[in-house]
PDB file of N, CA and C in Angstrom:
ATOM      1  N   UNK A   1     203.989 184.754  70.275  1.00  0.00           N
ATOM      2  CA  UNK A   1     203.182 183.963  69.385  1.00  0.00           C
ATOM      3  C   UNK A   1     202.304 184.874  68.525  1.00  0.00           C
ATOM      4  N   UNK A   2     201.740 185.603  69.622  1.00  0.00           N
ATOM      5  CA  UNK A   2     200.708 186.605  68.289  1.00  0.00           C
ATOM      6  C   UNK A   2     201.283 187.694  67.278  1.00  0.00           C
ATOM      7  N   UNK A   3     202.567 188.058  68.152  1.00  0.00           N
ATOM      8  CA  UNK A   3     203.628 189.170  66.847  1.00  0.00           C
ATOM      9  C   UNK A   3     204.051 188.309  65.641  1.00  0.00           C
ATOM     10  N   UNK A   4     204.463 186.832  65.705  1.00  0.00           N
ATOM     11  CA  UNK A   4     204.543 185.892  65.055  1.00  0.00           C
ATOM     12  C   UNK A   4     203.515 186.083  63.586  1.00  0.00           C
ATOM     13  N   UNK A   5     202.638 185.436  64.689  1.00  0.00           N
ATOM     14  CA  UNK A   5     201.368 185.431  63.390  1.00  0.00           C
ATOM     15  C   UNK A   5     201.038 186.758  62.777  1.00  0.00           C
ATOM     16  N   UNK A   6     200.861 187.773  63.759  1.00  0.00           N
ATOM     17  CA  UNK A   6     200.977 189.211  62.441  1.00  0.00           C
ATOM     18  C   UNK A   6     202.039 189.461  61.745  1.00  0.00           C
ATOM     19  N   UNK A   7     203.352 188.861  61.981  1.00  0.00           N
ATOM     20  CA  UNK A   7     204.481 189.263  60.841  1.00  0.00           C
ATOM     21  C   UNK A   7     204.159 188.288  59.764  1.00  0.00           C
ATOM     22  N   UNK A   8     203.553 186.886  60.139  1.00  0.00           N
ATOM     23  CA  UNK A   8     203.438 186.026  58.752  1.00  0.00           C
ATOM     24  C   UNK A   8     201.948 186.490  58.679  1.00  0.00           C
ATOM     25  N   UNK A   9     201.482 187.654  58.273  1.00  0.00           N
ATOM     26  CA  UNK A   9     199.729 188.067  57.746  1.00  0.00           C
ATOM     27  C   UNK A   9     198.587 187.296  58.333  1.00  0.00           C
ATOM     28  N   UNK A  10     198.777 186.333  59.108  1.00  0.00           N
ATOM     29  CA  UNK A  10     197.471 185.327  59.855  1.00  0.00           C
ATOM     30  C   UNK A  10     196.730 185.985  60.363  1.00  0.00           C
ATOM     31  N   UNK A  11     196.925 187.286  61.325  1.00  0.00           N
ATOM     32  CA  UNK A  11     196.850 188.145  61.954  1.00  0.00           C
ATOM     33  C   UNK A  11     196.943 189.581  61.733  1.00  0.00           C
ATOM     34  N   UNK A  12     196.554 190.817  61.840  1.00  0.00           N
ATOM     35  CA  UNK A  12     196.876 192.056  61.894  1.00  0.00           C
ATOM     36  C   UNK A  12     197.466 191.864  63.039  1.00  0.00           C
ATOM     37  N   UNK A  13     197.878 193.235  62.888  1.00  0.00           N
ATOM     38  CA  UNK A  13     198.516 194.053  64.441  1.00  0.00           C
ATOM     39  C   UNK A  13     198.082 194.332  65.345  1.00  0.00           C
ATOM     40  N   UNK A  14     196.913 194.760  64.459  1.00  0.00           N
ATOM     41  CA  UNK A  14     195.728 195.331  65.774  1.00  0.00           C
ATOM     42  C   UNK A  14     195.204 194.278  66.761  1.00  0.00           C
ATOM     43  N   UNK A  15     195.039 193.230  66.083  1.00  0.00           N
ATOM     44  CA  UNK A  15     194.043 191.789  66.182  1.00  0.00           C
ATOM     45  C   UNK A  15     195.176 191.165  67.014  1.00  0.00           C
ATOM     46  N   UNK A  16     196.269 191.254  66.501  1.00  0.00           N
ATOM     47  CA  UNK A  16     197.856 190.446  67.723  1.00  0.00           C
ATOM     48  C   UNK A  16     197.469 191.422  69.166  1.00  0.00           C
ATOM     49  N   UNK A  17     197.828 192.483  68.823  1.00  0.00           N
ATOM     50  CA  UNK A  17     197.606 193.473  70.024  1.00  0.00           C
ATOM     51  C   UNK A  17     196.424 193.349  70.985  1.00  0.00           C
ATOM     52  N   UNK A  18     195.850 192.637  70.635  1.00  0.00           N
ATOM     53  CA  UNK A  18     194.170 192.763  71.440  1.00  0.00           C
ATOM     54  C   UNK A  18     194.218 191.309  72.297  1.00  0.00           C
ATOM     55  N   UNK A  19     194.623 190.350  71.346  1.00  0.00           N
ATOM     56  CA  UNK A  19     194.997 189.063  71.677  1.00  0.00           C
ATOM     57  C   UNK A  19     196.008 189.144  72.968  1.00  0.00           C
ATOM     58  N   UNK A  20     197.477 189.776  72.383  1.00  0.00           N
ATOM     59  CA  UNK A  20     198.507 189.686  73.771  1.00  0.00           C
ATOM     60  C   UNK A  20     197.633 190.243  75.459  1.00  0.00           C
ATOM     61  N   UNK A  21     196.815 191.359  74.766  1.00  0.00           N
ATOM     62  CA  UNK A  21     196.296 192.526  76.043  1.00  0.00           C
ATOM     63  C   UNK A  21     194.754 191.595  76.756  1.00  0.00           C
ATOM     64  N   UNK A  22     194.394 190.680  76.177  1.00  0.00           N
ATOM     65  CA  UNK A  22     193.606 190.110  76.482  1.00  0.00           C
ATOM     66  C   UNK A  22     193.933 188.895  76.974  1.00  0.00           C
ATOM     67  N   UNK A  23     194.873 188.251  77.004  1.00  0.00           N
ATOM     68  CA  UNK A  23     196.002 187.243  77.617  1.00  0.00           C
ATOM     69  C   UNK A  23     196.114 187.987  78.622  1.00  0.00           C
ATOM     70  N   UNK A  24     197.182 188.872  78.772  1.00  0.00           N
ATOM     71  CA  UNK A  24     198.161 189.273  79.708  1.00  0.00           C
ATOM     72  C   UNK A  24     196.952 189.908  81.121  1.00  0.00           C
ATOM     73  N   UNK A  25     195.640 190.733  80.506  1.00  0.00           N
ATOM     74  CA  UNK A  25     194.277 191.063  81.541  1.00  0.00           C
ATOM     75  C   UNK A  25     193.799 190.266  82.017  1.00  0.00           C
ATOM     76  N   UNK A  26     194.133 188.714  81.433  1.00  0.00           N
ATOM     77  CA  UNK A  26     193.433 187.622  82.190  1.00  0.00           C
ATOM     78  C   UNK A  26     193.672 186.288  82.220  1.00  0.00           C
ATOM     79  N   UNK A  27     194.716 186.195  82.283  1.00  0.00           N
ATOM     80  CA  UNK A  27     195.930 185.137  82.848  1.00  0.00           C
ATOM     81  C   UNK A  27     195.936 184.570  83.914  1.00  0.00           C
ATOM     82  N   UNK A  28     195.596 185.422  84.916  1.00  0.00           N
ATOM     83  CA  UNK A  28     195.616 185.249  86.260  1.00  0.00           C
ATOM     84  C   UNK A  28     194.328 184.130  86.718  1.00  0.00           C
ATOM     85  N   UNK A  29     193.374 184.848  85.991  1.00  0.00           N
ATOM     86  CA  UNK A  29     191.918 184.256  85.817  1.00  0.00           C
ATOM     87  C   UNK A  29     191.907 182.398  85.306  1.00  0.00           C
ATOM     88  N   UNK A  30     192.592 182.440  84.300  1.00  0.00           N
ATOM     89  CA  UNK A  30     192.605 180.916  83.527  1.00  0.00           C
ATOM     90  C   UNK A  30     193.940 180.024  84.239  1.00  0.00           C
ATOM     91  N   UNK A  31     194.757 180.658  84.892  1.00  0.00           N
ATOM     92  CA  UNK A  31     195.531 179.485  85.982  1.00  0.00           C
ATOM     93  C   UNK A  31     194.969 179.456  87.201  1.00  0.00           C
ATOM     94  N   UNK A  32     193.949 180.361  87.483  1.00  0.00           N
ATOM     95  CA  UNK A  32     193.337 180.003  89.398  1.00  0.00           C
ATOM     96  C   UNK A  32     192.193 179.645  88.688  1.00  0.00           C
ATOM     97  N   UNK A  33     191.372 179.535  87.713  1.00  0.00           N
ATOM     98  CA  UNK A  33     190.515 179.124  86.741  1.00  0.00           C
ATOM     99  C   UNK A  33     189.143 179.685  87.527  1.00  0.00           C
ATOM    100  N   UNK A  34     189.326 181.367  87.784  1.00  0.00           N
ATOM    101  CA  UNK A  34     188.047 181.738  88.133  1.00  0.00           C
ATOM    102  C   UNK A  34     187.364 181.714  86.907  1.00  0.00           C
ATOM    103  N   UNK A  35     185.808 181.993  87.340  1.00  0.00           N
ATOM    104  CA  UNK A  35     185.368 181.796  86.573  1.00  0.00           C
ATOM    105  C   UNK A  35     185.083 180.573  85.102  1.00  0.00           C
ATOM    106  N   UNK A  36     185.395 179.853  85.877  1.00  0.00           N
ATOM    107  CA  UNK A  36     185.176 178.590  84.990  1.00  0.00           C
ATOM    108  C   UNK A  36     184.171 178.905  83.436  1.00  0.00           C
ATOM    109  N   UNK A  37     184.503 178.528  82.298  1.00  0.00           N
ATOM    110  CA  UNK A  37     183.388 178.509  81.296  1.00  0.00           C
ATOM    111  C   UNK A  37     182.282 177.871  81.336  1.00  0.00           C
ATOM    112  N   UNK A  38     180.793 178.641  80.663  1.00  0.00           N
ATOM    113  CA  UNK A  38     179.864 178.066  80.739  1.00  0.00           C
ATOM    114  C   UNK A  38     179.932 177.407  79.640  1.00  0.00           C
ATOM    115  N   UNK A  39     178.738 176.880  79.169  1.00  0.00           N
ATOM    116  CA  UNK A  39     178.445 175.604  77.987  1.00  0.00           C
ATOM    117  C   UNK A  39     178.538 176.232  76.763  1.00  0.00           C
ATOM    118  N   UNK A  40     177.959 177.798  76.959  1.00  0.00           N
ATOM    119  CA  UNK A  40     177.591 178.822  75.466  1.00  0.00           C
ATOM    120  C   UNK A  40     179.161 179.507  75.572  1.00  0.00           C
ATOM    121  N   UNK A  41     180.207 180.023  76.773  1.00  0.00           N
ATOM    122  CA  UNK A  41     181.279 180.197  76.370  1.00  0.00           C
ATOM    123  C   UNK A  41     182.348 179.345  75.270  1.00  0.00           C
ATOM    124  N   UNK A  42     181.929 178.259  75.671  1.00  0.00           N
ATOM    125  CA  UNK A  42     182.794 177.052  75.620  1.00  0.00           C
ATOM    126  C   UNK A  42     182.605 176.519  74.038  1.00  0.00           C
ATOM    127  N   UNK A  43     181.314 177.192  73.510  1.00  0.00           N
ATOM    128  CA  UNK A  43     180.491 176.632  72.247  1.00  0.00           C
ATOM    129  C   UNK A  43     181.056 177.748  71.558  1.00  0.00           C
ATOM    130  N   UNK A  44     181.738 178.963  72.033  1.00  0.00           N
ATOM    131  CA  UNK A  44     181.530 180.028  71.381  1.00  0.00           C
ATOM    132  C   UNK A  44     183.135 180.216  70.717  1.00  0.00           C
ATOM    133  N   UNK A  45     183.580 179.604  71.773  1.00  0.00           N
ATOM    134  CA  UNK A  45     185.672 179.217  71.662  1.00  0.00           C
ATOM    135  C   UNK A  45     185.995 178.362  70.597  1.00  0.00           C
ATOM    136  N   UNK A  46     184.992 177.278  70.846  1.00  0.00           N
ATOM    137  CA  UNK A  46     184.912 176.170  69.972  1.00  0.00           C
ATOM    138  C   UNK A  46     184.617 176.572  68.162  1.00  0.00           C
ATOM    139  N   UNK A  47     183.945 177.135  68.489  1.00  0.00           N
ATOM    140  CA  UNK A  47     183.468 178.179  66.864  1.00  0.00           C
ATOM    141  C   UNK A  47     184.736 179.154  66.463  1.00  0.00           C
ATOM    142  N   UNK A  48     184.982 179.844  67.290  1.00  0.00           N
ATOM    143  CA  UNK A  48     186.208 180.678  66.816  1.00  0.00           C
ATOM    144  C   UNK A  48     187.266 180.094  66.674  1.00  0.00           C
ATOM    145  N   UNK A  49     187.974 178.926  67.371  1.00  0.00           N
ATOM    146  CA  UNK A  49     188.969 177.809  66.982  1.00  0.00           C
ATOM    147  C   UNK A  49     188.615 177.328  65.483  1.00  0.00           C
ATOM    148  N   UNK A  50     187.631 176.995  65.153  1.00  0.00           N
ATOM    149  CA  UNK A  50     187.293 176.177  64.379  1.00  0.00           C
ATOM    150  C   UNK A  50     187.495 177.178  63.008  1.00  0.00           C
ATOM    151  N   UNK A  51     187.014 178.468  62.784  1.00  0.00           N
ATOM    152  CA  UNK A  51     187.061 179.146  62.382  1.00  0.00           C
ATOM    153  C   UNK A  51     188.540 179.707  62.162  1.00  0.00           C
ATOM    154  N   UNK A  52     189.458 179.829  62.862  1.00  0.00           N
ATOM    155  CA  UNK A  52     190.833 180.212  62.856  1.00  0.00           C
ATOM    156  C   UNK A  52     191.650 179.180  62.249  1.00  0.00           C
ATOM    157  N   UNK A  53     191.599 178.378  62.623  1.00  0.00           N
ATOM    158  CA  UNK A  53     191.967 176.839  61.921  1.00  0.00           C
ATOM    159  C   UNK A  53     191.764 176.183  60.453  1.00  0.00           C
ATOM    160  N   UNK A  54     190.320 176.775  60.161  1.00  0.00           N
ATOM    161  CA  UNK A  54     189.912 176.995  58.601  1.00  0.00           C
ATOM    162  C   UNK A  54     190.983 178.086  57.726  1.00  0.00           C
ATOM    163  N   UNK A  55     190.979 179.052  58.494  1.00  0.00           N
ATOM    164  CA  UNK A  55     191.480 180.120  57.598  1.00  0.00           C
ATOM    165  C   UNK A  55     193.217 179.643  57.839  1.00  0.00           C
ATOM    166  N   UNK A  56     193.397 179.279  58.644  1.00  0.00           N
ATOM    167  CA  UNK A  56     194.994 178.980  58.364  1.00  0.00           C
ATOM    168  C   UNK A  56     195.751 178.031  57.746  1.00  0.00           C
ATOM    169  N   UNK A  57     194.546 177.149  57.812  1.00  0.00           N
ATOM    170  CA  UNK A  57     194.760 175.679  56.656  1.00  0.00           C
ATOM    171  C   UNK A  57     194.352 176.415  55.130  1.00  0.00           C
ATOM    172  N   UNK A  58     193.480 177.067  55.360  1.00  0.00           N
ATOM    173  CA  UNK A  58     193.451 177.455  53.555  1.00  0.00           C
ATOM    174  C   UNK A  58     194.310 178.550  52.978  1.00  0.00           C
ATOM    175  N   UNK A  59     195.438 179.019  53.957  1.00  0.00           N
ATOM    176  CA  UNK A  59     196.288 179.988  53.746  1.00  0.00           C
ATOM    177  C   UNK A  59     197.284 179.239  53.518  1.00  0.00           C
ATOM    178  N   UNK A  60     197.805 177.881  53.728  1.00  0.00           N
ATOM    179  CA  UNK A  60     198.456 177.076  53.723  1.00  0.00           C
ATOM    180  C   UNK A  60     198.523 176.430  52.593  1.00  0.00           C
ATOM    181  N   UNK A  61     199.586 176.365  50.930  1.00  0.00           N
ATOM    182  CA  UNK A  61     199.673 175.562  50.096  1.00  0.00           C
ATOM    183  C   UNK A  61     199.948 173.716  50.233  1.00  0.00           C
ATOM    184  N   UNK A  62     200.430 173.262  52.112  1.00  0.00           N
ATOM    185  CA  UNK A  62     199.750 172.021  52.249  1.00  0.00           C
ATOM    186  C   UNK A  62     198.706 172.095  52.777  1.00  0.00           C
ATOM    187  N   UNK A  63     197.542 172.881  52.418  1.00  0.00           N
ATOM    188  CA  UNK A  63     195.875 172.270  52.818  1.00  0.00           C
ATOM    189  C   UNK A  63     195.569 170.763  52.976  1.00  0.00           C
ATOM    190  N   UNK A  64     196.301 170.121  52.200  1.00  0.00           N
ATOM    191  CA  UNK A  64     195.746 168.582  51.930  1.00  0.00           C
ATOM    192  C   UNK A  64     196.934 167.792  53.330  1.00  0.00           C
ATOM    193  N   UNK A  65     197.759 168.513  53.958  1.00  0.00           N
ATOM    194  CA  UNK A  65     198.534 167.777  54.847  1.00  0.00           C
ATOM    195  C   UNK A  65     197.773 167.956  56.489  1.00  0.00           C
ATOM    196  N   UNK A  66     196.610 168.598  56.612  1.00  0.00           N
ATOM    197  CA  UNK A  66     195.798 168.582  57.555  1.00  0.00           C
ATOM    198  C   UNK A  66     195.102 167.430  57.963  1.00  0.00           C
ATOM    199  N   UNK A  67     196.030 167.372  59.030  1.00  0.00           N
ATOM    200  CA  UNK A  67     195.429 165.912  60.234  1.00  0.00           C
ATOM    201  C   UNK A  67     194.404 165.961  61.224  1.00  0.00           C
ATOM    202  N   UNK A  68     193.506 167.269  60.974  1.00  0.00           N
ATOM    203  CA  UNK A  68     192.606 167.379  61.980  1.00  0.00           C
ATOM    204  C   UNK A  68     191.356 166.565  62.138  1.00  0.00           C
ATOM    205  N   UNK A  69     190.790 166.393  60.976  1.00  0.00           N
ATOM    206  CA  UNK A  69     189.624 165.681  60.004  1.00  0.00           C
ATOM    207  C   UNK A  69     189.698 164.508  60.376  1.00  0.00           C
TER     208      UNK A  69
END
């Protein structure tokens, strides 16, 4: 998924690379769900989703076919 998005520019390489290595370091963690998120993690995911989602809808010539709104 993240080599994906750096071959279509959404992403660098570097930024895919950090993503896969930051998955793959803590994977283990989010299916036995140590560490559960706090309220400010959870606010902070929520912002960077929100933020990633902006920039990929406006990279997108259907901007106006966004069903999120």
């Amino acid at each position: 998924m993240y080599t994906e998005a750096a071959r279509r520019g959404i992403l660098s390489e570097h930024v895919a690379e950090n993503l896969q290595d930051l998955w793959r370091n803590h994977r283990a963690k989010t299916y036995y769900q140590d560490g559960l998120a706090s309220g400010e993690r959870a606010a902070k995911l929520y912002e960077l989703a929100s933020e990633a989602h902006e920039f990929v809808v406006n990279q997108s010539a259907k901007k106006h076919e966004c069903i999120c709104e």
